[in-house]
Protein backbone atom coordinates (compact mmCIF):
# COMPACT_ATOMS: atom_id res chain seq x y z
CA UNK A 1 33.80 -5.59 -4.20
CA UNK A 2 32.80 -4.77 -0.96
CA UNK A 3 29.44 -4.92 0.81
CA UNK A 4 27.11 -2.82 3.04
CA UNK A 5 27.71 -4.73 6.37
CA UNK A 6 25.66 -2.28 8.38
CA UNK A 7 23.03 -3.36 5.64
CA UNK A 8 23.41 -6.50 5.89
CA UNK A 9 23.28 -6.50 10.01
CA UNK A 10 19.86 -4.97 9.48
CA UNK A 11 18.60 -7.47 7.11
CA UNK A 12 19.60 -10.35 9.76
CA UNK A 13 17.93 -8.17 12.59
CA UNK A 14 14.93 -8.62 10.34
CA UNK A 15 15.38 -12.14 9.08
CA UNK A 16 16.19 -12.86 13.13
CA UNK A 17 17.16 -16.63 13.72
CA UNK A 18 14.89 -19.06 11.88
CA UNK A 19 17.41 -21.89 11.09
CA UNK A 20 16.17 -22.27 7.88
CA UNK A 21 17.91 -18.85 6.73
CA UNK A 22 21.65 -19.09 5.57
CA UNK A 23 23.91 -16.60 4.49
CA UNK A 24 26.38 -17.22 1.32
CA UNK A 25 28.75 -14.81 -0.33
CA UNK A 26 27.32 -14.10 -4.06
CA UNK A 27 27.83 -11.11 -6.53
CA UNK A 28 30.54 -9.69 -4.54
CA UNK A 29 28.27 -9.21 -1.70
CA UNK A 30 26.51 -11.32 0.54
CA UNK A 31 23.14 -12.85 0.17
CA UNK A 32 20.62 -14.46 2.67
CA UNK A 33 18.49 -17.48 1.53
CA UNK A 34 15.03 -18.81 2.69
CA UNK A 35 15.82 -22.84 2.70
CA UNK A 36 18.36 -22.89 -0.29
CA UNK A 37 16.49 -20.31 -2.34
CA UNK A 38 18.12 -16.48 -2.37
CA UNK A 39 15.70 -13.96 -0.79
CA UNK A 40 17.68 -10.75 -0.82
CA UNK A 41 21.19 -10.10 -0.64
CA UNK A 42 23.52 -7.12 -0.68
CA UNK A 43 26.13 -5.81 -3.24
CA UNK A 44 28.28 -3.01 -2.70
CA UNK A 45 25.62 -0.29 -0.74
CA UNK A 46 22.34 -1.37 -2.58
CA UNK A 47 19.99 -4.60 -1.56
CA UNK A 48 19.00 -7.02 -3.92
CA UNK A 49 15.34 -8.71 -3.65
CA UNK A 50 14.18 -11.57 -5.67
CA UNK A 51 10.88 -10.89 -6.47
CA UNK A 52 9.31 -13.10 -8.96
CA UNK A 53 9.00 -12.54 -12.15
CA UNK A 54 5.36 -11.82 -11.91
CA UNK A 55 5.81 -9.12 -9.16
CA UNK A 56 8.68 -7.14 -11.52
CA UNK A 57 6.74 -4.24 -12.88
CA UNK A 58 5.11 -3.40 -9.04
CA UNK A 59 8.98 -3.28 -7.51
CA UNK A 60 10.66 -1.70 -10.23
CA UNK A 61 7.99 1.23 -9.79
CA UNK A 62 9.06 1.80 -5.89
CA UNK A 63 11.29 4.18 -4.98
CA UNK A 64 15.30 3.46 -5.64
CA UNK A 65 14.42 0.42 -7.77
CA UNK A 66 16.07 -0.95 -10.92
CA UNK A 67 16.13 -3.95 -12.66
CA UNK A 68 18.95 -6.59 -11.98
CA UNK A 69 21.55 -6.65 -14.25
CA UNK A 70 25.26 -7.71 -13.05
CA UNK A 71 26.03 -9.22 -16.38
CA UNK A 72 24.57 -7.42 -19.35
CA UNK A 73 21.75 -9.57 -19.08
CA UNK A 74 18.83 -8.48 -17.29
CA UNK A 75 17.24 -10.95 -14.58
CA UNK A 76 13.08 -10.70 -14.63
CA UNK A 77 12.32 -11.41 -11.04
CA UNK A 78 15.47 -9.77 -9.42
CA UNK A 79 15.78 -6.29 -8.54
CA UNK A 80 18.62 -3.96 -6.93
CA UNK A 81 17.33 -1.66 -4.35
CA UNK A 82 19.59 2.23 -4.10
CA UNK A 83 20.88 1.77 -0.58
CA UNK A 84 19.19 5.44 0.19
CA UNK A 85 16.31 3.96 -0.91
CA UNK A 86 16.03 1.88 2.06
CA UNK A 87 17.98 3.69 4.71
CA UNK A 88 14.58 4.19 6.45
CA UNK A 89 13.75 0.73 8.66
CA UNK A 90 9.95 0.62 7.25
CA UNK A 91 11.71 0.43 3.53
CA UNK A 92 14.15 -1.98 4.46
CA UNK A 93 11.51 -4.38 6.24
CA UNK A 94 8.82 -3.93 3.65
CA UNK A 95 11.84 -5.50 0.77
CA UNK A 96 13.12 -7.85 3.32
CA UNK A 97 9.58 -9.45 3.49
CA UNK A 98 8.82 -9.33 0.14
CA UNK A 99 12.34 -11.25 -0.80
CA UNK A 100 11.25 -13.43 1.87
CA UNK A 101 7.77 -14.65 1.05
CA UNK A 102 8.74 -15.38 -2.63
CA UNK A 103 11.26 -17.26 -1.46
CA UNK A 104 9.07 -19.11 0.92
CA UNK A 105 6.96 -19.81 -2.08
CA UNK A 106 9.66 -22.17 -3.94
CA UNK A 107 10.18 -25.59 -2.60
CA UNK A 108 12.95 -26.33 -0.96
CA UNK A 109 16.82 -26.76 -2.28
């Protein structure tokens, strides 16, 4: 499956160049993690955001928001943002940096 690369340019313009941020192919897409830990990512047209599984509920209640599911299992802390959902730059930065800061918050892999 193909990705979003306009997406994912805009994610890196976000993520800019701390060296601590790497990019790895994952779900058929692409995904960007925060010192070995995935942050968000994107699959097909839609961006994934790791969460936490304490900050679920609040994300899945935003606009264009499901839960993560690429297997038949659903993942508590992941969720799969509509790619209209975050065509705007404001909703695309406000994902990126929450994908971002739980990521920050694990140690390091």
């Amino acid at each position: 499956m193909a990705y979003d690369e306009g997406l994912a340019e805009r994610i890196r313009e976000r993520l800019g160049t701390d060296p601590r941020i790497a990019e790895k192919r994952m779900f058929g897409g692409i995904a960007f993690l925060f010192q070995g830990n995935m942050a968000v990512g994107v699959t097909g047209d839609d961006l994934m955001v790791r969460v936490g599984p304490d900050a679920t509920d609040a994300a899945l209640a935003r606009p264009g928001a499901r839960i993560f599911d690429m297997t038949g299992r659903p993942m508590r802390g992941w969720v799969v943002i509509a790619g209209e959902a975050v065509a705007e730059d404001d909703a695309l930065s406000a994902w990126v940096e929450d994908g971002h800061a739980f990521a920050a918050s694990l140690p390091p892999k």
